[in-house]
Structure formats: structure tokens, C-alpha cells
N, C-alpha and C. Protein backbone atom coordinates (compact mmCIF):
# COMPACT_ATOMS: atom_id res chain seq x y z
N UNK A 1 94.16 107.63 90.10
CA UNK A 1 93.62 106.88 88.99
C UNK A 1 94.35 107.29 87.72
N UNK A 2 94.61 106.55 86.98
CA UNK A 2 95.38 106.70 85.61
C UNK A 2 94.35 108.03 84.94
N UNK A 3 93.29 108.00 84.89
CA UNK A 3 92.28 108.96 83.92
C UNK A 3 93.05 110.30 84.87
N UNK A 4 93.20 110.50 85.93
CA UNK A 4 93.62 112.20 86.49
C UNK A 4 94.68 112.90 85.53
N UNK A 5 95.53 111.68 84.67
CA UNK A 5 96.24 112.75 83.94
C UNK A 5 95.82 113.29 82.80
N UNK A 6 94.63 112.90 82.22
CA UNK A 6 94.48 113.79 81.33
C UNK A 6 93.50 114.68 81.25
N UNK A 7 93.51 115.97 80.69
CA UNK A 7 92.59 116.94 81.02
C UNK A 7 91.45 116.89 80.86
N UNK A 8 90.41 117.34 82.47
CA UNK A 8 88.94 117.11 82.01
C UNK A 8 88.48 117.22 80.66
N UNK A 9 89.00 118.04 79.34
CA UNK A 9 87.94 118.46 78.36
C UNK A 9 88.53 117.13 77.61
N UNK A 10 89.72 116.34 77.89
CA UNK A 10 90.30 115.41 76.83
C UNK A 10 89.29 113.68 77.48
N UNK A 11 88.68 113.56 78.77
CA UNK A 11 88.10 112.75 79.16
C UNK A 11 86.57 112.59 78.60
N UNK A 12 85.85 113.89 77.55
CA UNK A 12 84.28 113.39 76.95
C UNK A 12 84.76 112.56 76.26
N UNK A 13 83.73 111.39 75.88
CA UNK A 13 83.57 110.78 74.79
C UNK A 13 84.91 109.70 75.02
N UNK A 14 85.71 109.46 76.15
CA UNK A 14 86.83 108.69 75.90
C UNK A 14 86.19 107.18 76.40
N UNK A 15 86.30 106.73 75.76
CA UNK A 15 85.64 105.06 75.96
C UNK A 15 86.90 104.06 76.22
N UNK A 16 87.38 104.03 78.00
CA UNK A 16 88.56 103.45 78.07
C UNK A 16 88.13 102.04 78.00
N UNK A 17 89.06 100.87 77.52
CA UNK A 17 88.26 99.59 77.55
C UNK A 17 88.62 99.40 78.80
N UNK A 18 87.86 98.02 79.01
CA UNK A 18 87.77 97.16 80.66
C UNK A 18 89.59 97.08 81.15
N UNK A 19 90.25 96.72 80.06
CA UNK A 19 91.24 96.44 80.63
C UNK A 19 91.98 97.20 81.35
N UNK A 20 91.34 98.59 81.22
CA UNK A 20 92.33 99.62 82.05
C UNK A 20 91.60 100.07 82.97
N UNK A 21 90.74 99.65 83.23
CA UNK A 21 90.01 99.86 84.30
C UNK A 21 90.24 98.80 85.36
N UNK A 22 89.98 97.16 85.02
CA UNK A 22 90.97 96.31 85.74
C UNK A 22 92.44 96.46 86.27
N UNK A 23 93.43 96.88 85.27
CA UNK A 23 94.60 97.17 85.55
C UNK A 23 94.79 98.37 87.09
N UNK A 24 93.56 99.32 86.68
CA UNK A 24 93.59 100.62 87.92
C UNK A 24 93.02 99.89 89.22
N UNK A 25 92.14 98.88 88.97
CA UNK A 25 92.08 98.35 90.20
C UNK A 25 92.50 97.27 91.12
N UNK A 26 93.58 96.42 89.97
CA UNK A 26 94.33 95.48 90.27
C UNK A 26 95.33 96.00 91.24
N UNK A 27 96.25 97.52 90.70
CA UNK A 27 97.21 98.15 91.03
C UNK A 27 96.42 98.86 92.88
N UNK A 28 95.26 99.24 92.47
CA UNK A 28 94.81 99.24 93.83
C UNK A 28 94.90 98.72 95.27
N UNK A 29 94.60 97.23 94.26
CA UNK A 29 94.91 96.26 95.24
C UNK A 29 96.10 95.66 96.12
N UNK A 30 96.76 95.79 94.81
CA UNK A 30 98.04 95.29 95.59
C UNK A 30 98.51 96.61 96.38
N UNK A 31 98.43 97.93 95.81
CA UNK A 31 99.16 99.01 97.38
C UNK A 31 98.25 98.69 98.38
N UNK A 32 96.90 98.21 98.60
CA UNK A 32 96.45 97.85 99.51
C UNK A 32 97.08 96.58 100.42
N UNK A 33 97.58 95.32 99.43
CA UNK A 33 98.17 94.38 99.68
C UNK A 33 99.58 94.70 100.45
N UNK A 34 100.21 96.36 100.05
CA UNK A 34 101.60 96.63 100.82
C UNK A 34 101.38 97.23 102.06
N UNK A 35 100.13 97.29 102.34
CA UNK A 35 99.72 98.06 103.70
C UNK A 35 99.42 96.85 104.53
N UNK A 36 99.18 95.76 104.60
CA UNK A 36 98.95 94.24 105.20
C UNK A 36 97.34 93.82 105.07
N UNK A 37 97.14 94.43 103.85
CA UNK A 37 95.22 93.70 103.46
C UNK A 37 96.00 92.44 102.78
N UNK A 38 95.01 92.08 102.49
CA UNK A 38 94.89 90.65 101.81
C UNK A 38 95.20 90.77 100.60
N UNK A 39 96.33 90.18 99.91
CA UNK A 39 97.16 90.49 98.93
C UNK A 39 96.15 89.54 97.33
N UNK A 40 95.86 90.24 96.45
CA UNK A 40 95.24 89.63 95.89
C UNK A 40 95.32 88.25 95.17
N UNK A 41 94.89 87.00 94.78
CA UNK A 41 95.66 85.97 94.77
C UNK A 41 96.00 86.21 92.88
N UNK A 42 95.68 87.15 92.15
CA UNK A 42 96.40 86.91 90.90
C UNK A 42 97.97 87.93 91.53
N UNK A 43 97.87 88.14 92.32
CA UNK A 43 99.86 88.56 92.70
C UNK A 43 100.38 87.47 93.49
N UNK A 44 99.74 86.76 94.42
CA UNK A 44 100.28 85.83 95.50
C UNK A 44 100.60 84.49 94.47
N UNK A 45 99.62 84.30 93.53
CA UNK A 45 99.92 83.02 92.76
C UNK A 45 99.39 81.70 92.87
N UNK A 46 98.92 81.91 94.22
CA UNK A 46 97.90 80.69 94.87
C UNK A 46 96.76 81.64 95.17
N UNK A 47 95.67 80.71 96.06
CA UNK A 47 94.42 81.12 96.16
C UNK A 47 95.18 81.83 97.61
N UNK A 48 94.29 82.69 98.36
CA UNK A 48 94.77 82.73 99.56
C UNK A 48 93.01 83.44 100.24
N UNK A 49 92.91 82.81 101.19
CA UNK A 49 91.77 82.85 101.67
C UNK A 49 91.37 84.32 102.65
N UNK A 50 90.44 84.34 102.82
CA UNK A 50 89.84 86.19 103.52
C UNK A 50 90.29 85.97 104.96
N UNK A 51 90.79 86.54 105.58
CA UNK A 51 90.74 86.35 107.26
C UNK A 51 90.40 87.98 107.93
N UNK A 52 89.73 87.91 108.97
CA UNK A 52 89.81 89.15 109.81
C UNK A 52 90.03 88.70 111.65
N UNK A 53 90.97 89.59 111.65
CA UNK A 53 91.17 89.12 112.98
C UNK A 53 91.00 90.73 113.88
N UNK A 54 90.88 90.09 114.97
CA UNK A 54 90.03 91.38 115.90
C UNK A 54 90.71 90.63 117.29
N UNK A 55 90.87 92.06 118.24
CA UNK A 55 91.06 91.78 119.81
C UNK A 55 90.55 92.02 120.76
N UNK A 56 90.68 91.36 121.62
CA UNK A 56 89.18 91.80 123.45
C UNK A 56 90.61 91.93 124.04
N UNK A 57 90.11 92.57 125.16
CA UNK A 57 90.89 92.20 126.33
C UNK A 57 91.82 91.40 126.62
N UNK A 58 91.03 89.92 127.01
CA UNK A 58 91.98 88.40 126.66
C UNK A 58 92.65 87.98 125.61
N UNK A 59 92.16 88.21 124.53
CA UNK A 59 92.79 87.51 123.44
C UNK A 59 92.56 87.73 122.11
N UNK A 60 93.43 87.26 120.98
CA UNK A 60 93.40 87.87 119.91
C UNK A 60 92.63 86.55 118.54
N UNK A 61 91.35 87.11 118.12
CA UNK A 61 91.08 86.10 117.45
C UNK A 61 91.08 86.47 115.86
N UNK A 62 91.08 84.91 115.04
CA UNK A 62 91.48 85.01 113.73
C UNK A 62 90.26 84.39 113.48
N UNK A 63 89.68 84.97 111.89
CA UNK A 63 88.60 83.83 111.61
C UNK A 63 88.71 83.96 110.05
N UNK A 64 88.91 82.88 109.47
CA UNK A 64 89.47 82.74 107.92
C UNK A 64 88.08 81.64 106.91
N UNK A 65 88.04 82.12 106.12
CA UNK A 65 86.70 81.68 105.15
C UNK A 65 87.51 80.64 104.08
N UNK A 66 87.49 79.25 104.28
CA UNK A 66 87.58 77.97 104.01
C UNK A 66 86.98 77.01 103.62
N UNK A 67 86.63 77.74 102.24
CA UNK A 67 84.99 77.01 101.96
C UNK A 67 85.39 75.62 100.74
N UNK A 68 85.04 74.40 101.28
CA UNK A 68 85.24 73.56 100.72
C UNK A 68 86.31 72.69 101.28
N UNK A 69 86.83 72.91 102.35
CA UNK A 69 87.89 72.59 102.89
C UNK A 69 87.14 71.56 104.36
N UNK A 70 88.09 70.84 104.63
CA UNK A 70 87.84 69.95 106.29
C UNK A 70 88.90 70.21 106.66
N UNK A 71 88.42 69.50 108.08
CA UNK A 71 89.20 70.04 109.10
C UNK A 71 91.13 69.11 108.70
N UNK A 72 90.88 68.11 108.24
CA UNK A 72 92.15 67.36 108.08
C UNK A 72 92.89 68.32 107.19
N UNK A 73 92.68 69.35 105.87
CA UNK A 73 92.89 69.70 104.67
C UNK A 73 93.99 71.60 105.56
N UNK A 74 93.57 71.34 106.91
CA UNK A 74 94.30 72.86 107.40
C UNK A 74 95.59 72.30 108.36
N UNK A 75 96.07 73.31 108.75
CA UNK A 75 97.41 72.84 109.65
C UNK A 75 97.52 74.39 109.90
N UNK A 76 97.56 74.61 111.37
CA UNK A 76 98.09 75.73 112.06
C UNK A 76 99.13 75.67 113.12
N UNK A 77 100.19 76.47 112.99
CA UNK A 77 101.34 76.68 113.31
C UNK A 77 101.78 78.23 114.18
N UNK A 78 102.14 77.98 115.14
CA UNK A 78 102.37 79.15 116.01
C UNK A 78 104.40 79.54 115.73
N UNK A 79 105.01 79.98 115.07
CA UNK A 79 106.15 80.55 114.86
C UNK A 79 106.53 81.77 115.66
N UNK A 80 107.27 81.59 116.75
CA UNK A 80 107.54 82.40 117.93
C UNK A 80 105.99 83.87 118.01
N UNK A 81 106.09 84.55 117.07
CA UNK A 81 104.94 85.79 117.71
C UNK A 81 104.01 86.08 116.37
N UNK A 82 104.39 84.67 115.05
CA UNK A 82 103.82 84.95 114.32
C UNK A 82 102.28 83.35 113.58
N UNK A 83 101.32 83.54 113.98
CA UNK A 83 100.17 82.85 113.40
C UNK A 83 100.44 82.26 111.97
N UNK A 84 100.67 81.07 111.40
CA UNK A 84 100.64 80.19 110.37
C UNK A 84 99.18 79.35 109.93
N UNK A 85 98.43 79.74 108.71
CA UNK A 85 97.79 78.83 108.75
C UNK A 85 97.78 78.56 107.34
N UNK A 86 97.86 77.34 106.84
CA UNK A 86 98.18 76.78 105.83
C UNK A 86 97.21 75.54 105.51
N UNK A 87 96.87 75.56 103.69
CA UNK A 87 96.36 73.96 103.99
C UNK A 87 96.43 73.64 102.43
N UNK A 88 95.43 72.74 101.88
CA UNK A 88 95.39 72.76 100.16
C UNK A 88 93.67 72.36 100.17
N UNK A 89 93.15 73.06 98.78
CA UNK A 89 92.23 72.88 98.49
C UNK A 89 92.45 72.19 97.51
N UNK A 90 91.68 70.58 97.54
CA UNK A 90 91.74 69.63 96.43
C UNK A 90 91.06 70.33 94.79
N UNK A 91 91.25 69.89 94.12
CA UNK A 91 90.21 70.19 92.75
C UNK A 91 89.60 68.86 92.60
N UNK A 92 88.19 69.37 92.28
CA UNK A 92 87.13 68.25 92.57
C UNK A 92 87.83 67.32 91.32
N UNK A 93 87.68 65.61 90.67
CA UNK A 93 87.80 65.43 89.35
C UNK A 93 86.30 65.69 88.80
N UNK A 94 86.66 65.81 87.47
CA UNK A 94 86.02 65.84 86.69
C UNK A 94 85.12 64.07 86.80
N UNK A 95 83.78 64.35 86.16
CA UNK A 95 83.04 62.86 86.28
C UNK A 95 82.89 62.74 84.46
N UNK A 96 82.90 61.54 83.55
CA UNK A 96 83.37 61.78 82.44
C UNK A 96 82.14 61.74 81.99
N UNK A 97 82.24 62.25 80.78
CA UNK A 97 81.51 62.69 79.75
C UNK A 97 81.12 64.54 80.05
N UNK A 98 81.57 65.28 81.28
CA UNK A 98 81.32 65.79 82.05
C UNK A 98 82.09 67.17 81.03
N UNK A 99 81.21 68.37 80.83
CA UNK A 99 82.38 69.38 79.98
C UNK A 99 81.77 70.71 80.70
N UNK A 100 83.24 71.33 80.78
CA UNK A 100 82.65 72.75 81.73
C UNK A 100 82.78 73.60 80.64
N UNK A 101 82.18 74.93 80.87
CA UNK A 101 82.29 76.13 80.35
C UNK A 101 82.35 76.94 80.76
N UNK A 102 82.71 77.04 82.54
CA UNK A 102 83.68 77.96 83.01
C UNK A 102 83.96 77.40 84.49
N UNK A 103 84.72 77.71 84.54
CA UNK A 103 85.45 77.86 86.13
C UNK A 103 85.88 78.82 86.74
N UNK A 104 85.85 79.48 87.87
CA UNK A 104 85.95 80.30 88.59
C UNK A 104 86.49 79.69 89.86
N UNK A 105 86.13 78.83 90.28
CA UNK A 105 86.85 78.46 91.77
C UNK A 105 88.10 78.17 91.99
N UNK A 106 88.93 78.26 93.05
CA UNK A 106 90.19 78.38 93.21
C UNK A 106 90.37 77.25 93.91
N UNK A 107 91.35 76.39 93.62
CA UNK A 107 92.06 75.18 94.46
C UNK A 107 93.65 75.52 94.28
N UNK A 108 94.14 74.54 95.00
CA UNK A 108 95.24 74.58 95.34
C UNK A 108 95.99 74.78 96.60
N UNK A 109 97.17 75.24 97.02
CA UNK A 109 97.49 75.35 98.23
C UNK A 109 97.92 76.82 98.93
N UNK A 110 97.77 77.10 100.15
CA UNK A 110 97.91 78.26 100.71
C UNK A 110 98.63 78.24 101.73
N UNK A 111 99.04 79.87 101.87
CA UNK A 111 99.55 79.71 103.33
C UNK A 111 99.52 81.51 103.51
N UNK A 112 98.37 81.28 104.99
CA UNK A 112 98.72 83.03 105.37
C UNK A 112 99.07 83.11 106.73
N UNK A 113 100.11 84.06 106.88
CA UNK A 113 100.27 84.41 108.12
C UNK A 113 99.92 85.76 108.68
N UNK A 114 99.96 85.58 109.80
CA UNK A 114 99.56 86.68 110.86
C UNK A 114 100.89 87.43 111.73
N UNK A 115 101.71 88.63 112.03
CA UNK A 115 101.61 88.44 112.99
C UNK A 115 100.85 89.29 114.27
N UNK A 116 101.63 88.21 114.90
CA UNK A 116 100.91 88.87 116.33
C UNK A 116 101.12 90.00 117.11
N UNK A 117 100.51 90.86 117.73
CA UNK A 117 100.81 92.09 118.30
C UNK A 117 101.16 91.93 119.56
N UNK A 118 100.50 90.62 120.19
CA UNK A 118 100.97 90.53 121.65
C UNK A 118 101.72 89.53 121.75
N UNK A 119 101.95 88.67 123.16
CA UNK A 119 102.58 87.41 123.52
C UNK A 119 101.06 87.06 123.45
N UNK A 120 100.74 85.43 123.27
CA UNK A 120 99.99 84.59 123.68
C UNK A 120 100.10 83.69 124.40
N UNK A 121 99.49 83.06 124.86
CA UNK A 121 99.76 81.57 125.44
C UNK A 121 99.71 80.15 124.82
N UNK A 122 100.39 80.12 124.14
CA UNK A 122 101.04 78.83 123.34
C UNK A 122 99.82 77.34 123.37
N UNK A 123 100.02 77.12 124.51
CA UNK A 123 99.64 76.35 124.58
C UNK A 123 98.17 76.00 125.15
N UNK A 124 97.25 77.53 125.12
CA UNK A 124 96.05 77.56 125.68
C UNK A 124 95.04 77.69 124.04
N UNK A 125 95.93 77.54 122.81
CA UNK A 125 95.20 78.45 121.63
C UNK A 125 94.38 76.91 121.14
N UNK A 126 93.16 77.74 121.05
CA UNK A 126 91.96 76.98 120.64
C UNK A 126 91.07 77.23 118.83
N UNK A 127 91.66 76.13 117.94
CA UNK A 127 90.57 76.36 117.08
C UNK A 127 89.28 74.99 116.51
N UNK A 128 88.72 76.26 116.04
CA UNK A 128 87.38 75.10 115.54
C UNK A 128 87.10 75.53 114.23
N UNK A 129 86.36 75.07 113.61
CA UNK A 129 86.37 74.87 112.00
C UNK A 129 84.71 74.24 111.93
N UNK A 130 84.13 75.14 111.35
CA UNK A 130 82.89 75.05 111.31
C UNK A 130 81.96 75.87 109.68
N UNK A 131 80.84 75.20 109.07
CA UNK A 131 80.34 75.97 107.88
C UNK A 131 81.26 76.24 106.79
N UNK A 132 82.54 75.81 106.83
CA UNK A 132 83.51 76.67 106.08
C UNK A 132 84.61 78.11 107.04
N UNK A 133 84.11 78.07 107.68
CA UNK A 133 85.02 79.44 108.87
C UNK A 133 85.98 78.38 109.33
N UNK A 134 86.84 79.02 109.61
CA UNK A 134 87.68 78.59 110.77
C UNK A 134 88.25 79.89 111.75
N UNK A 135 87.71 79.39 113.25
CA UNK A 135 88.40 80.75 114.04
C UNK A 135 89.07 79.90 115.21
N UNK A 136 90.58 81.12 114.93
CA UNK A 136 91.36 80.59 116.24
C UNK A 136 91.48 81.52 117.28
N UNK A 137 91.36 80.72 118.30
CA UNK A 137 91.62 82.20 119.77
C UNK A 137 92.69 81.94 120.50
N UNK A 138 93.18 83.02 120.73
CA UNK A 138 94.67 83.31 121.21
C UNK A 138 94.73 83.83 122.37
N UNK A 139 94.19 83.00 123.08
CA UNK A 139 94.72 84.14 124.74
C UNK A 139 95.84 84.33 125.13
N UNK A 140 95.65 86.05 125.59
CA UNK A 140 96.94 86.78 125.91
C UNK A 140 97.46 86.08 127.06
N UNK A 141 98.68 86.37 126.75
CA UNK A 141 99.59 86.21 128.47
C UNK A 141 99.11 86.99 129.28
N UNK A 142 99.30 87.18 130.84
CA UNK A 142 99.22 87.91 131.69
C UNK A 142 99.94 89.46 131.38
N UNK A 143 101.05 89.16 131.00
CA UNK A 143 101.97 90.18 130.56
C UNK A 143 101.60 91.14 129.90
N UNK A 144 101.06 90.15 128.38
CA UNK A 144 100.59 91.29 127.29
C UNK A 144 99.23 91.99 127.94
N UNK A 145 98.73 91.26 128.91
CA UNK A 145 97.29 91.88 129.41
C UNK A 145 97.54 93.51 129.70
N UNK A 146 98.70 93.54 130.70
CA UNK A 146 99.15 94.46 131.70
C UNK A 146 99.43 96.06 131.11
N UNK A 147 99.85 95.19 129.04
CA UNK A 147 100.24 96.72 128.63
C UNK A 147 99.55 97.61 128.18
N UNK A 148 98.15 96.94 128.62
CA UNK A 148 96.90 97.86 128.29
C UNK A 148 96.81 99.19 129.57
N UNK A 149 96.89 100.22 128.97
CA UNK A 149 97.08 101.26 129.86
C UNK A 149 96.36 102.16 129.72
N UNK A 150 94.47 102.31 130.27
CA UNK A 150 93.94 103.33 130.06
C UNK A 150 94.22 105.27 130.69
N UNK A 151 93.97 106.22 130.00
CA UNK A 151 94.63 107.54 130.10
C UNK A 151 93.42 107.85 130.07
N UNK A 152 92.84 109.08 131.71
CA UNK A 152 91.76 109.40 131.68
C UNK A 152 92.10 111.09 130.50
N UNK A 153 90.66 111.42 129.85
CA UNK A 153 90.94 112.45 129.15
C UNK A 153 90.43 113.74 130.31
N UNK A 154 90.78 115.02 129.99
CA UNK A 154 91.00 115.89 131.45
C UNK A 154 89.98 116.75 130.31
């Protein structure tokens, strides 16, 4: 944290403003973003949506939070061993006479990829798009199954 460099007795009474407290956790973020978290979207530049993906046995699934979005508005793409999913979030129009005083929601267009740790099967991958989620499942090849190699402990 930026405050460690200066000496406990120089930290009473120091009233840092917000902005450096944002800045310490912006910078957070993004070394988090260089480790493969979710890169924050004031560095990416677009919105880019939450995903967590997790593996069984069979297969490797993705499930990404797409709120406001249909199913026409996504497009997923398999790139030899790496997961594509891309789409655009419209911005609602405005209805006239209509005046905001703040906005917070993010539109625009995205694109996150994955990759993959195993082989999949191309042509067995299943998604659905539901509530705003979208999850895709990736069943492994036979192959990638095989390199699971349990080691009894002695």
C-alpha cells in the first residue's frame, strides 16, 4: 500500500483524500488483472463482463453474468484451445423530455477470452443463456480425460 512508506508516527492525523485510496486500489486491481482475474473495465476500456469457470471430470464449464443482454446480442467462438465470447450491450435511448442524474451502467461492446487447459470436443460444446447468465460446457476429449492421474499418498 502506498501509506507503508511513511513512518507509523508520520500516519496520525493524515487525512489521505479518496483519490489515493482509489488509485491504491485501482493499481490492485489491475496486478490482479496480470495474474488472469478479470481485468478491470476502466483499464480494458470497454465493459467486460464477470465469468468463473470451474472443471469436473468431463468437462470444463464457463458461466459469464450478461445482464441486459439476449441471446442474439452474444457470439461464441472456439479458436483452436482458446474460448471467445463476445457480444455488445445496446444503450437503452433516452425517452424525451426524459433527464438523468446519473448513470452507472455500462454498454457497449466486449470480448473475453478463455483459455483452455484441456482439448475439448468441438463440436459437442453446449450453451444456454438464461436470467442474464450464460454457461457454456465443454466436454473433454477422451484424451484430455486420461491425463488425470491420481497418486495414492503413502
Amino acid at each position: 500500500m502506498m501509506l507503508d512508506l511513511l513512518p507509523v508516527r508520520g500516519r496520525r492525523g493524515l487525512d489521505i483524500p479518496d483519490i489515493f485510496r482509489d488509485l491504491d486500489d485501482w493499481m490492485r486491481q489491475f496486478r490482479a488483472g496480470a495474474t488472469g482475474l478479470a481485468v478491470p473495465e476502466e483499464i480494458a476500456g470497454t465493459w467486460a463482463p464477470r465469468m468463473d469457470v470451474s472443471e469436473t471430470e468431463n468437462e470444463i464449464i464457463l458461466k459469464a453474468e450478461l445482464p441486459g443482454l439476449e441471446n442474439k446480442d452474444i457470439d461464441i467462438s472456439l479458436e483452436r484451445d482458446i474460448l471467445v465470447v463476445t457480444g455488445e450491450k445496446k444503450c437503452e435511448t433516452e425517452k424525451s423530455g426524459e433527464q438523468y442524474h446519473l448513470v452507472e451502467r455500462t454498454y457497449g461492446s466486449f470480448r473475453r477470452s478463455y483459455h483452455l487447459p484441456v482439448e475439448v470436443e468441438a463440436d459437442k460444446i453446449d450453451a444456454t443463456f438464461k436470467d442474464g447468465i450464460l454457461k457454456v460446457v465443454l466436454p473433454k476429449t477422451e484424451k484430455a480425460k486420461r491425463y488425470v492421474t491420481h497418486v495414492k499418498v503413502h
